[in-house]
N, C-alpha and C. Protein backbone atom coordinates (compact mmCIF):
# COMPACT_ATOMS: atom_id res chain seq x y z
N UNK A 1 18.94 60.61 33.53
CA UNK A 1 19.10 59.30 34.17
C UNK A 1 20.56 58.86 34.14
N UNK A 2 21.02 58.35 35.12
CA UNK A 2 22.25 57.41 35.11
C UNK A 2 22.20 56.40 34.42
N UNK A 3 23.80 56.29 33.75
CA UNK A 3 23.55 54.96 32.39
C UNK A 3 24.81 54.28 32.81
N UNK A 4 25.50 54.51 33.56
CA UNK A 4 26.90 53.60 34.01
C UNK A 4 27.68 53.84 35.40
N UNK A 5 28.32 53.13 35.80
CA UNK A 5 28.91 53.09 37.30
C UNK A 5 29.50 54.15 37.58
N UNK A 6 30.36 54.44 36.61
CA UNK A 6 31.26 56.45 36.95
C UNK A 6 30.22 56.79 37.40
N UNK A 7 29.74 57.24 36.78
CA UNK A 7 28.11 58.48 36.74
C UNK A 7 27.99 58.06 38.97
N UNK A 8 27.89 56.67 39.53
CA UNK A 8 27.18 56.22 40.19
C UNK A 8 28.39 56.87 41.31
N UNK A 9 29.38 55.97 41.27
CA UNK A 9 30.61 56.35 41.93
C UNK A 9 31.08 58.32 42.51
N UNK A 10 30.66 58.76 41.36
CA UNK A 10 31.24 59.90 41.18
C UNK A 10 29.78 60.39 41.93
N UNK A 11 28.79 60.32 42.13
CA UNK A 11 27.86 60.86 43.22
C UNK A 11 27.93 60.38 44.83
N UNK A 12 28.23 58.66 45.03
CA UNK A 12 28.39 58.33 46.17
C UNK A 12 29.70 57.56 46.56
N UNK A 13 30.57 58.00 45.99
CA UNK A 13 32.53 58.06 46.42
C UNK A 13 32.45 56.18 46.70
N UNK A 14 33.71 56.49 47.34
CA UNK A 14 34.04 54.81 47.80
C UNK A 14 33.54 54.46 48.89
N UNK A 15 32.71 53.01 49.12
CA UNK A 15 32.53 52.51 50.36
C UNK A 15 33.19 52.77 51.31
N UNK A 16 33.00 52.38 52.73
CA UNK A 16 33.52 52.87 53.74
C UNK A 16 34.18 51.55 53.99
N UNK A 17 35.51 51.80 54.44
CA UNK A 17 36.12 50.58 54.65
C UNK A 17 35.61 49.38 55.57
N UNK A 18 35.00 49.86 56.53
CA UNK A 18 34.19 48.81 56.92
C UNK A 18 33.05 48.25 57.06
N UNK A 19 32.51 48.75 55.79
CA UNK A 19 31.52 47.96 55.08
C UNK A 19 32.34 46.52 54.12
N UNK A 20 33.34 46.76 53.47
CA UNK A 20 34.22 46.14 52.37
C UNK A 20 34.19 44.64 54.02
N UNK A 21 34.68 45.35 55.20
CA UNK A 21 35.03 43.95 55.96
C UNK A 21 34.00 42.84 56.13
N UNK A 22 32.74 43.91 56.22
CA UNK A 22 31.18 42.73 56.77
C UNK A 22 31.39 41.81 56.40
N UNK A 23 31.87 41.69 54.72
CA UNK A 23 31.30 40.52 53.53
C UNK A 23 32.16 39.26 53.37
N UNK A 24 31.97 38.56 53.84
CA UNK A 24 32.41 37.11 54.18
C UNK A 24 31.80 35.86 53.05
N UNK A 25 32.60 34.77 53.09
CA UNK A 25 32.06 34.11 51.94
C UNK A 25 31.37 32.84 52.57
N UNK A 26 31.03 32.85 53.86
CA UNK A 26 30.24 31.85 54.63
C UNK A 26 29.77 32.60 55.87
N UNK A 27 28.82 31.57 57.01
CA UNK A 27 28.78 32.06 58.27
C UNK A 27 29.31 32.31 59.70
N UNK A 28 29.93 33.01 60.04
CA UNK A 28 30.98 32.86 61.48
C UNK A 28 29.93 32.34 62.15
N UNK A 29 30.60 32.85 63.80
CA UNK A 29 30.07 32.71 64.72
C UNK A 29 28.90 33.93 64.83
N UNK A 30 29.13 35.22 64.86
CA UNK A 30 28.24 36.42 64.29
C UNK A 30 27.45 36.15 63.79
N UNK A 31 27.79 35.80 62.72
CA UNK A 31 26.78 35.41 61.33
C UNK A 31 25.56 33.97 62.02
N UNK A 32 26.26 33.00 62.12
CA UNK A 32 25.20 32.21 62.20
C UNK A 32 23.78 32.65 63.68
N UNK A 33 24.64 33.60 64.67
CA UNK A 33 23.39 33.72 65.33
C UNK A 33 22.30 34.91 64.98
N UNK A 34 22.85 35.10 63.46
CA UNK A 34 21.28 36.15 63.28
C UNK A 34 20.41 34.73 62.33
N UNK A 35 20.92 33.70 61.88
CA UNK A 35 20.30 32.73 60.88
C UNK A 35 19.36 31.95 62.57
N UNK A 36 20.24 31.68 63.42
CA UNK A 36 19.59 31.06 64.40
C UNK A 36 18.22 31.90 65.38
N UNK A 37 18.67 33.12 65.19
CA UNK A 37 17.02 34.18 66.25
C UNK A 37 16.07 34.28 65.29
N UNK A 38 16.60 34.20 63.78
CA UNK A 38 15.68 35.08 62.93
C UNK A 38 14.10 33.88 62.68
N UNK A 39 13.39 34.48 62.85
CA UNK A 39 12.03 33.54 62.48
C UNK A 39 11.23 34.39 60.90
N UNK A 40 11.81 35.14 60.41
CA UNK A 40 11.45 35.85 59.52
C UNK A 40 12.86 36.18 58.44
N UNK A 41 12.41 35.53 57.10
CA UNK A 41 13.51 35.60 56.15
C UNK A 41 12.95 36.16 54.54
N UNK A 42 13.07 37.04 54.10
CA UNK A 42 12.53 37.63 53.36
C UNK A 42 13.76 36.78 51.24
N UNK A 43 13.14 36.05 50.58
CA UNK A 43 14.00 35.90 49.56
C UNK A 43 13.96 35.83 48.38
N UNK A 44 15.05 36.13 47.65
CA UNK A 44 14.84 36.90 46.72
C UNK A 44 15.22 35.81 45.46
N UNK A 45 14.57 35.99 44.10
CA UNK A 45 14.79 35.25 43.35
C UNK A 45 14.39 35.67 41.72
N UNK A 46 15.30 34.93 40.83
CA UNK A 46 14.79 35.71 39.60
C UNK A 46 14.64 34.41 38.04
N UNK A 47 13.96 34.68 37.62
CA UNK A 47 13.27 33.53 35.93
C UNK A 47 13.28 34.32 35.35
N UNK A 48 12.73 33.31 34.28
CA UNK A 48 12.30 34.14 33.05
C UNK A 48 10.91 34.86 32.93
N UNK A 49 10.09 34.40 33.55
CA UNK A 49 9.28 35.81 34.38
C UNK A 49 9.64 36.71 35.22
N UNK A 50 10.80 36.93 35.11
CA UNK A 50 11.10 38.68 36.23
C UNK A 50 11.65 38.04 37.46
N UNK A 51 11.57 39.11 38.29
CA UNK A 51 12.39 38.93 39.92
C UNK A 51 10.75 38.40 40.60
N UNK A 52 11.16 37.74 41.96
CA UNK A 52 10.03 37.29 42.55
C UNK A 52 11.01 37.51 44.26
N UNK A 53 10.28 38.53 45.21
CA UNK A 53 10.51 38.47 46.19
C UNK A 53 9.59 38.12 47.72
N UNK A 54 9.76 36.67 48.14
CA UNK A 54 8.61 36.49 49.19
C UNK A 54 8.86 36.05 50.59
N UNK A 55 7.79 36.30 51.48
CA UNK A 55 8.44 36.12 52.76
C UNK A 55 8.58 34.68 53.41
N UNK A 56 9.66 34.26 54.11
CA UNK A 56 9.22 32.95 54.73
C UNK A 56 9.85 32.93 56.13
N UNK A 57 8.80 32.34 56.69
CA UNK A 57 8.67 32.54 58.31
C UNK A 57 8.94 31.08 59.73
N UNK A 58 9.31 31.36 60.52
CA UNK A 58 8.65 30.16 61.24
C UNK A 58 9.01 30.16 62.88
N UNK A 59 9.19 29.25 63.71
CA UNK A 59 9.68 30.34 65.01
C UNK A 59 11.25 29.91 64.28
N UNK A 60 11.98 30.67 65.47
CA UNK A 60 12.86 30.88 65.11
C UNK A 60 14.24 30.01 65.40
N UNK A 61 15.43 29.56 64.08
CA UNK A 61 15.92 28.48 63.82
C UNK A 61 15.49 27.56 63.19
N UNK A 62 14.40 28.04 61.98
CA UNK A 62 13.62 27.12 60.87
C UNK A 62 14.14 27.27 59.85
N UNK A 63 15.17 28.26 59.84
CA UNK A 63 16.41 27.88 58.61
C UNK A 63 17.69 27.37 59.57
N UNK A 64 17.83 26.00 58.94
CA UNK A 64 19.07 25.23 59.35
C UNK A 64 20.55 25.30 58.81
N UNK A 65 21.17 25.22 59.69
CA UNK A 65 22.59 25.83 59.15
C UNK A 65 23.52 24.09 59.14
N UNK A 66 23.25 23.68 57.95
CA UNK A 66 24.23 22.30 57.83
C UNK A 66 25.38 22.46 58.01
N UNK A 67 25.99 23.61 57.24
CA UNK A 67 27.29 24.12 57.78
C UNK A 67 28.09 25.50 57.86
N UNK A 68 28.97 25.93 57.93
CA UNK A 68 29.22 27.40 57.23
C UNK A 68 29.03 27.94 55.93
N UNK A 69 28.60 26.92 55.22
CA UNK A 69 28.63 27.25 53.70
C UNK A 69 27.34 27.08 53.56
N UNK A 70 26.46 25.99 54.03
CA UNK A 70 24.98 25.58 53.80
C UNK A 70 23.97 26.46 54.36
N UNK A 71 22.71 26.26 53.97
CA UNK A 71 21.55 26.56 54.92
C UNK A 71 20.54 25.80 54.45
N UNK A 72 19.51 25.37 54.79
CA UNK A 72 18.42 24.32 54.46
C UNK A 72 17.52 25.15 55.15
N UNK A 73 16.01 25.43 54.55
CA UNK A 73 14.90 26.55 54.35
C UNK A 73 13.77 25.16 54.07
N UNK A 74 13.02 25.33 54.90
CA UNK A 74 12.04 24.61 54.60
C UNK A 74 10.76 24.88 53.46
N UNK A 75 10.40 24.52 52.65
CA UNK A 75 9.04 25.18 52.20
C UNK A 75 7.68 24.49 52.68
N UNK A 76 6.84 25.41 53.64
CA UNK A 76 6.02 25.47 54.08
C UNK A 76 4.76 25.42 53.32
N UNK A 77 3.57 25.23 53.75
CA UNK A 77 2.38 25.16 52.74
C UNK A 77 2.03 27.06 52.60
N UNK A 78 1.56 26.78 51.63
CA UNK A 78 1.82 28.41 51.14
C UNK A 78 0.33 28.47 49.59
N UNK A 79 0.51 29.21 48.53
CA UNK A 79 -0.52 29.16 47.98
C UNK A 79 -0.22 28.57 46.75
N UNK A 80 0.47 27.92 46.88
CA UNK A 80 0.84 26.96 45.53
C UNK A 80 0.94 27.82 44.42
N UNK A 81 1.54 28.97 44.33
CA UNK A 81 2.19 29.37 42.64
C UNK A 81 3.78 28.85 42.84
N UNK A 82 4.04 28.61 43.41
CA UNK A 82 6.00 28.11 44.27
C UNK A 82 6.53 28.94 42.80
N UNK A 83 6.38 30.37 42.84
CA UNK A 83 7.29 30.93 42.37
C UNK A 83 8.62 31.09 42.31
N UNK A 84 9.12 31.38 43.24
CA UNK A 84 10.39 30.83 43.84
C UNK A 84 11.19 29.47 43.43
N UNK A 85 10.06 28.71 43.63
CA UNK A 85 10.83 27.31 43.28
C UNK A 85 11.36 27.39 41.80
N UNK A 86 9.99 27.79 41.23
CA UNK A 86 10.48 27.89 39.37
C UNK A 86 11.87 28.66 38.83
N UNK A 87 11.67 29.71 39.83
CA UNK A 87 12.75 30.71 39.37
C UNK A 87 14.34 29.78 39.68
N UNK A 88 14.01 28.87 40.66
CA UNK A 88 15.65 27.96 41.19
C UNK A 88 15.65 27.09 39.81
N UNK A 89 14.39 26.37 39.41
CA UNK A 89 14.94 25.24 38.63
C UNK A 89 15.95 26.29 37.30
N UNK A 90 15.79 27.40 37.05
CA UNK A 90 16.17 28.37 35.97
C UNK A 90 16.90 29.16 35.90
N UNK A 91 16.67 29.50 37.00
CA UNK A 91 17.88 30.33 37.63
C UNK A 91 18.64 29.98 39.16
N UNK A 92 19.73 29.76 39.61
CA UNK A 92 20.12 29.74 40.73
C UNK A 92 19.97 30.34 42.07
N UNK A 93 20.75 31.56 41.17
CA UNK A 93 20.63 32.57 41.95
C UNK A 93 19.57 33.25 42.94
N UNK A 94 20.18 33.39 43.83
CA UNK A 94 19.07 33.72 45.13
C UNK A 94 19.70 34.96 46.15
N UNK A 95 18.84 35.27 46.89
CA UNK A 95 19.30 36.89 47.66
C UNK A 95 18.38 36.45 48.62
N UNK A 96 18.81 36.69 49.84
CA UNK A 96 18.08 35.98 51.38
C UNK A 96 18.40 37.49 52.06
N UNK A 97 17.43 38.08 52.83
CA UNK A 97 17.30 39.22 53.87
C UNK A 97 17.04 38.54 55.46
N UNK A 98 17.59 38.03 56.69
CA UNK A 98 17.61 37.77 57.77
C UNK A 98 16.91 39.22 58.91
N UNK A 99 15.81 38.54 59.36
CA UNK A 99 15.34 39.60 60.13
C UNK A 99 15.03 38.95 61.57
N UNK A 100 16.05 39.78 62.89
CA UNK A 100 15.44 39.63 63.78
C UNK A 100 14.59 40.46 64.74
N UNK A 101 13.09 40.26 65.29
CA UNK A 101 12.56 41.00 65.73
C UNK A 101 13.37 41.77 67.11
N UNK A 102 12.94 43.18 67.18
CA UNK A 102 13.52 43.77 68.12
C UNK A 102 15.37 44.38 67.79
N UNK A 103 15.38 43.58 66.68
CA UNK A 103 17.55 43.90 66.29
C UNK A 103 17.42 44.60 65.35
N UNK A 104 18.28 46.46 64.75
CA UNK A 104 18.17 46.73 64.10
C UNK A 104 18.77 46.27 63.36
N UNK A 105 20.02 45.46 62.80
CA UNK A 105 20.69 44.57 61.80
C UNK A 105 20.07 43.72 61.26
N UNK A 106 20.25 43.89 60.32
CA UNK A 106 19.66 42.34 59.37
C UNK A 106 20.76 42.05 58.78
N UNK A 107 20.64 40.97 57.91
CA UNK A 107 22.09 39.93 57.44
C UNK A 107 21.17 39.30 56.32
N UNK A 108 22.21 39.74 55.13
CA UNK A 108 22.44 39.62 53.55
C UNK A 108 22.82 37.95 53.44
N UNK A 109 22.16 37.24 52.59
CA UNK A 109 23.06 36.06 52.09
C UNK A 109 22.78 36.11 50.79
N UNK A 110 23.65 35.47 50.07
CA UNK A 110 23.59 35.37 48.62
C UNK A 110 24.51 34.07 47.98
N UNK A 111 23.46 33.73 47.16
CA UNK A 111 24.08 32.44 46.69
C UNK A 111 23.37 32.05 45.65
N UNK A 112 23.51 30.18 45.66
CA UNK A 112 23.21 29.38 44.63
C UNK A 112 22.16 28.76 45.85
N UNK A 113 21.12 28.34 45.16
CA UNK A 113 19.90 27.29 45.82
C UNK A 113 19.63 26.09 44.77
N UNK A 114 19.42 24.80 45.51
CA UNK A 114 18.54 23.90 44.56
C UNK A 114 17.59 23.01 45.42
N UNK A 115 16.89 22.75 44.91
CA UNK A 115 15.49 21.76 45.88
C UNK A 115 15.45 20.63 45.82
N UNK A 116 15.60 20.27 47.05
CA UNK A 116 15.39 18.48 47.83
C UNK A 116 14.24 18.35 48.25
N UNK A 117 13.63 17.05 47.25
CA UNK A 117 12.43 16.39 48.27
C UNK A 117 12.99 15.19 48.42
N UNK A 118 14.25 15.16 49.26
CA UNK A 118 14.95 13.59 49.72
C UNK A 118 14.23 13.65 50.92
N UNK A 119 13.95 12.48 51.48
CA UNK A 119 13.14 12.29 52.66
C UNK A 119 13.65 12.44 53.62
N UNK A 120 14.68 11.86 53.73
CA UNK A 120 15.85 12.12 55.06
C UNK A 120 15.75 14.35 55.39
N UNK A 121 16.00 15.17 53.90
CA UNK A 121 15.97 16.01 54.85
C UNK A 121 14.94 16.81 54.78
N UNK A 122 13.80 16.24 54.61
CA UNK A 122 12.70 16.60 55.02
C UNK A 122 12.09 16.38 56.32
N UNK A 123 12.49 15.02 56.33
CA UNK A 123 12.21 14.69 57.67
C UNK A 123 13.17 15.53 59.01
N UNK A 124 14.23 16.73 58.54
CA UNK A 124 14.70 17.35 59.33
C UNK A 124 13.80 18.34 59.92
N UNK A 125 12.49 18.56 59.25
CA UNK A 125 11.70 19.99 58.92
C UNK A 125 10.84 19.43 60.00
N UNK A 126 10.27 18.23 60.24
CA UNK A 126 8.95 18.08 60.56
C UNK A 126 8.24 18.65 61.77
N UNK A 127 6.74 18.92 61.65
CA UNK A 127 6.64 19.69 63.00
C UNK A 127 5.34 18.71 63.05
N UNK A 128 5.10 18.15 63.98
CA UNK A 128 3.82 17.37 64.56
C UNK A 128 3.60 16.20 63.28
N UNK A 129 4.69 15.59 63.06
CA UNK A 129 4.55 14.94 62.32
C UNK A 129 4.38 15.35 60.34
N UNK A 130 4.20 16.62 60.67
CA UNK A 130 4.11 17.10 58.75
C UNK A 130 5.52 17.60 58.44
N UNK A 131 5.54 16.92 57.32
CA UNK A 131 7.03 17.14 56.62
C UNK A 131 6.45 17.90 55.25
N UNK A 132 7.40 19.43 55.44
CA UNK A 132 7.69 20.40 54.05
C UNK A 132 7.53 19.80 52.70
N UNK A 133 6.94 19.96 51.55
CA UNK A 133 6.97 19.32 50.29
C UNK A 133 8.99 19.41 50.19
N UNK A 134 8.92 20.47 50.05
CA UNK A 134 10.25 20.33 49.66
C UNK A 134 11.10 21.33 50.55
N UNK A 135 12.50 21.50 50.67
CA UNK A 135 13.52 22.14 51.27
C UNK A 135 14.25 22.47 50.37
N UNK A 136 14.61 24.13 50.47
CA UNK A 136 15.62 24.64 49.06
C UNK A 136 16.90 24.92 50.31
N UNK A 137 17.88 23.62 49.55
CA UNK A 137 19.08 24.20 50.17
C UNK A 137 20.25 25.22 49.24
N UNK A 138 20.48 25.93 50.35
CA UNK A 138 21.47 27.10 49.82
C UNK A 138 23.05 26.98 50.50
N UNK A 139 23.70 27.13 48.75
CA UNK A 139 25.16 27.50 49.13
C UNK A 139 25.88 29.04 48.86
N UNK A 140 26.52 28.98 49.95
CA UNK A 140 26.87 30.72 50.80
C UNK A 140 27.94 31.09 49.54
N UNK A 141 27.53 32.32 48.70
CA UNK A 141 28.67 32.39 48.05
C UNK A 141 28.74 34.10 49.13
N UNK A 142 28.22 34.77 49.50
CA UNK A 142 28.73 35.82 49.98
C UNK A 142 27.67 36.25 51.21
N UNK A 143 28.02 36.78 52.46
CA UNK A 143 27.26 36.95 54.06
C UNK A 143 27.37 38.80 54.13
N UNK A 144 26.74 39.35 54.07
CA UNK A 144 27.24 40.93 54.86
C UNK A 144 26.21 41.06 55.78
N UNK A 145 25.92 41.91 56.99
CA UNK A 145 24.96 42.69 57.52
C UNK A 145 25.14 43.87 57.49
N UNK A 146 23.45 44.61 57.30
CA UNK A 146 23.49 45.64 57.34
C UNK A 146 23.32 46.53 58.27
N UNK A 147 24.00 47.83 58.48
CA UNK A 147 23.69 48.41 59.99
C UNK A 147 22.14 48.92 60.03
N UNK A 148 21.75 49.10 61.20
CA UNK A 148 20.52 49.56 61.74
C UNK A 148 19.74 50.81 61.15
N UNK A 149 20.25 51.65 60.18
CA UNK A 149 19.49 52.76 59.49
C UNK A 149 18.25 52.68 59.10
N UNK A 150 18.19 51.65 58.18
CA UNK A 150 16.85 51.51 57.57
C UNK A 150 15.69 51.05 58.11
N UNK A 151 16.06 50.26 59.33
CA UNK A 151 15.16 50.02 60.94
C UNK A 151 14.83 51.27 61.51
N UNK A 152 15.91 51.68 61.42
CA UNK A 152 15.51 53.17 62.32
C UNK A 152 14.77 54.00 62.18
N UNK A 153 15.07 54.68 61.02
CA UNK A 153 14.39 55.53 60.61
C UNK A 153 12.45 55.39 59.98
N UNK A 154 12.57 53.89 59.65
CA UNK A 154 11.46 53.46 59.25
C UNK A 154 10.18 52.95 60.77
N UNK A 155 11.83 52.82 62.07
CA UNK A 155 10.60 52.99 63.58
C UNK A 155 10.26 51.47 63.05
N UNK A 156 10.57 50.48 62.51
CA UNK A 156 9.95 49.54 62.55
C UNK A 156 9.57 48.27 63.64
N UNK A 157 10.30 48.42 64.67
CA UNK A 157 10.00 48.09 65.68
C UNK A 157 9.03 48.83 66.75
N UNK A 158 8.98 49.51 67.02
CA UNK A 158 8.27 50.85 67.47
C UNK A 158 6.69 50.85 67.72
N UNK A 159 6.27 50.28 68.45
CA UNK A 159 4.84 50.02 68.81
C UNK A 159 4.19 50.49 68.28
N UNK A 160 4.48 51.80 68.85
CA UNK A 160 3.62 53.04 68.18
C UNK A 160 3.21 53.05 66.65
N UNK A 161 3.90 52.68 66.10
CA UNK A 161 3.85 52.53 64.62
C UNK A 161 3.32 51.39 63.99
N UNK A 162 2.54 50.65 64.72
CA UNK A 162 2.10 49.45 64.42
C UNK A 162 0.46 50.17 63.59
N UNK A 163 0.29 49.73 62.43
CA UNK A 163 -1.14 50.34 62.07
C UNK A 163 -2.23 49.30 62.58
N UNK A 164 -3.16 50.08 63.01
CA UNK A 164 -4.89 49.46 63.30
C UNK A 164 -5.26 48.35 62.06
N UNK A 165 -5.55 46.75 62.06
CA UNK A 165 -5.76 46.37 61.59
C UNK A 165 -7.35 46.71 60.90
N UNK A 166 -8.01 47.01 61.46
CA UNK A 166 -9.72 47.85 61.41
C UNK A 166 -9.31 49.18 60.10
N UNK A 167 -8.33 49.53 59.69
CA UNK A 167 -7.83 50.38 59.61
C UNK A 167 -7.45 50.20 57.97
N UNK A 168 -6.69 48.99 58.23
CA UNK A 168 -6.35 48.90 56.73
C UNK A 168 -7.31 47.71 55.79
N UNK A 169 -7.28 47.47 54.34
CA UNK A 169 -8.08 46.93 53.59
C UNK A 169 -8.37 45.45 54.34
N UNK A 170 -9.23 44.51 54.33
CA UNK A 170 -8.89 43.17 54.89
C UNK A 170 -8.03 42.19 53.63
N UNK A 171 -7.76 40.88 53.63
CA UNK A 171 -7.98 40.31 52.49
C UNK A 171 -8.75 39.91 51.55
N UNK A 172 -9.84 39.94 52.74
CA UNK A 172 -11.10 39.35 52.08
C UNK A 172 -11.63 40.65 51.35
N UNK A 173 -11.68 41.63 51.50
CA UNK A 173 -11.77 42.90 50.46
C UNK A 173 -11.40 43.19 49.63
N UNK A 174 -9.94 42.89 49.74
CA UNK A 174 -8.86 43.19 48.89
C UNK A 174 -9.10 41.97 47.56
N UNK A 175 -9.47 41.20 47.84
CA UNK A 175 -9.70 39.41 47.02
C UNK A 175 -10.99 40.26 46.15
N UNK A 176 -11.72 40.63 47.21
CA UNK A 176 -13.44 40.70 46.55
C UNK A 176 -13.31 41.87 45.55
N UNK A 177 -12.52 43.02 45.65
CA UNK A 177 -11.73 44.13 44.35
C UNK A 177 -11.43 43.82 43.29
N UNK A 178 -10.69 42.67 43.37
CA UNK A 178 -9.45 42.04 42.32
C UNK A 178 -10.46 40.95 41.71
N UNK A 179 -11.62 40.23 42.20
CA UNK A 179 -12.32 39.58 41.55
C UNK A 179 -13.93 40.41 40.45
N UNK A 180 -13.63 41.65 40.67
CA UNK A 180 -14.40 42.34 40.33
C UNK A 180 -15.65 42.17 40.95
N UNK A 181 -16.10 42.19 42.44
CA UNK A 181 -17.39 42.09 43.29
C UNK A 181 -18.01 40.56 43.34
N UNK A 182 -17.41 39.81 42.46
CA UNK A 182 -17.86 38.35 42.41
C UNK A 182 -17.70 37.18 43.63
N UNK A 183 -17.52 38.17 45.33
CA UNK A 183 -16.29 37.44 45.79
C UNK A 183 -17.18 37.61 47.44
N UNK A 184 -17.38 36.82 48.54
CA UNK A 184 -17.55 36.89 49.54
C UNK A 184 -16.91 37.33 50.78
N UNK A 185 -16.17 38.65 50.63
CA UNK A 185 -15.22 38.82 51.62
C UNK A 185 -15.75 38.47 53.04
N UNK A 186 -16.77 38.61 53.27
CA UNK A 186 -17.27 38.68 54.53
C UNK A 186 -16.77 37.71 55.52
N UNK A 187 -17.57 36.36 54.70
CA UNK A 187 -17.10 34.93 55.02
C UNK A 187 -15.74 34.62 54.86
N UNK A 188 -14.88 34.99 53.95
CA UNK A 188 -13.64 34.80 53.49
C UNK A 188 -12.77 35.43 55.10
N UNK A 189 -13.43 36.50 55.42
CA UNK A 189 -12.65 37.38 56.43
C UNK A 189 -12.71 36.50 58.02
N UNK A 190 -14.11 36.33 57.79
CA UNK A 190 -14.78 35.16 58.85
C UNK A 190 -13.92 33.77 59.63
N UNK A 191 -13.58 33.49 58.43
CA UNK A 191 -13.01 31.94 58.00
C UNK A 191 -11.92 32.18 58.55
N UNK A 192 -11.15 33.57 58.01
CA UNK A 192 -9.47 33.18 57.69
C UNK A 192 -8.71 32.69 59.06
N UNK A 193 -8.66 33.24 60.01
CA UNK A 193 -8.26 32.72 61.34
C UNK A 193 -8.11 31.57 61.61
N UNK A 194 -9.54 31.15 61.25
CA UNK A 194 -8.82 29.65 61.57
C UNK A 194 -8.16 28.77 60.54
N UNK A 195 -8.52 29.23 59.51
CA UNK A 195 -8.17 28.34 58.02
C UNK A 195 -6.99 28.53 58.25
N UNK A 196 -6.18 29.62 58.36
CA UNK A 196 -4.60 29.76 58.50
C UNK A 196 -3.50 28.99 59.65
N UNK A 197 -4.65 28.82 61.00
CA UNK A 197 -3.71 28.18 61.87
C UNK A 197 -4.02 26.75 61.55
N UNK A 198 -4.81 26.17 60.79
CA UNK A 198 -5.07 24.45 60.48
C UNK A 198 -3.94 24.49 59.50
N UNK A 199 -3.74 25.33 58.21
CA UNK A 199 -2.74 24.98 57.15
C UNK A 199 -1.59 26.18 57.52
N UNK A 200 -0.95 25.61 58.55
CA UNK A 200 0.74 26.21 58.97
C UNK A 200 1.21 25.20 58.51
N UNK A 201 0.91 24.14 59.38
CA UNK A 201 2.11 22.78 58.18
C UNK A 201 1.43 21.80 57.18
């Protein structure tokens, strides 16, 4: 096993110089239009229970860019462990993945986060009248994107590669496993459709 950076270096040499350029300490003009297409933001966070990485979604331009340095992320109704949230009151630190459908680039942010339930910018969030419990705003300590490889090769856009939902476990299966058979997937599976589009906001 590898136990230190030589060891790391000395297998994969020096970055390529223009990777070193991507990394910016806010958002350009570049930068902010992958924060503005992306409707899918994958982020990352860490406590004293471990790392916690989860997805958050919405159409797209539901993370707000206050300024080059800011971003404001709404939190959506979700299943109430707000892992994430815990890990901010404890830890800061945060790691954001920007994904736009159809673009093989995605775009890195990394920073400090803390959570507002001020009303004013909640009331920035609202959709049909429901306002986010809370909004974790983030400050930009560093921006890179990454090139298209790991899209690529993974075909993740790629129709073809889309798996048969019939195909894979449901939730409601997957729930009724983990509860040890005590569990109604049927109905659970039944339900979910609509239960999910009533609690979006």
């Amino acid at each position: 096993m590898l136990t230190d950076i030589a060891q790391l270096e000395e297998i994969y040499g020096k970055p390529h110089e223009r990777s070193l350029w991507k990394e910016i300490d806010h958002l350009n003009q570049d930068y902010q239009a992958f924060v503005n297409a992306s409707p899918f933001v994958v982020f990352a966070s860490s406590g004293p229970e471990g790392m916690d990485c989860s997805p958050k979604g919405d159409l797209p331009g539901f993370v707000q860019i206050l300024d080059e340095h800011t971003l404001a992320i709404p939190d959506r109704p979700g299943n109430n462990r707000i892992d994430t949230l815990r890990n901010i009151l404890t830890d800061s630190r945060i790691g954001l993945l920007f994904v736009v459908p159809g673009i093989g680039e995605t775009l890195r942010v990394n920073g400090r986060a803390e959570i507002s339930a001020e009303r004013e910018m909640l009331e920035k969030f609202a959709i049909d009248g429901k306002l986010p419990r809370t909004v974790i705003i983030v400050k930009i300590e560093a921006v890179y994107f990454h090139c298209s490889k790991a899209l690529v090769r993974s075909k993740l856009w790629d129709p073809e590669q889309q798996v048969e939902r019939a195909s894979f476990p449901s939730p409601g299966a997957m729930l009724k496993r983990l509860s040890k058979g005590g569990f109604d997937a049927d109905t659970y599976d039944r339900e979910l459709p609509a239960r999910v589009q009533a609690s979006l906001y």
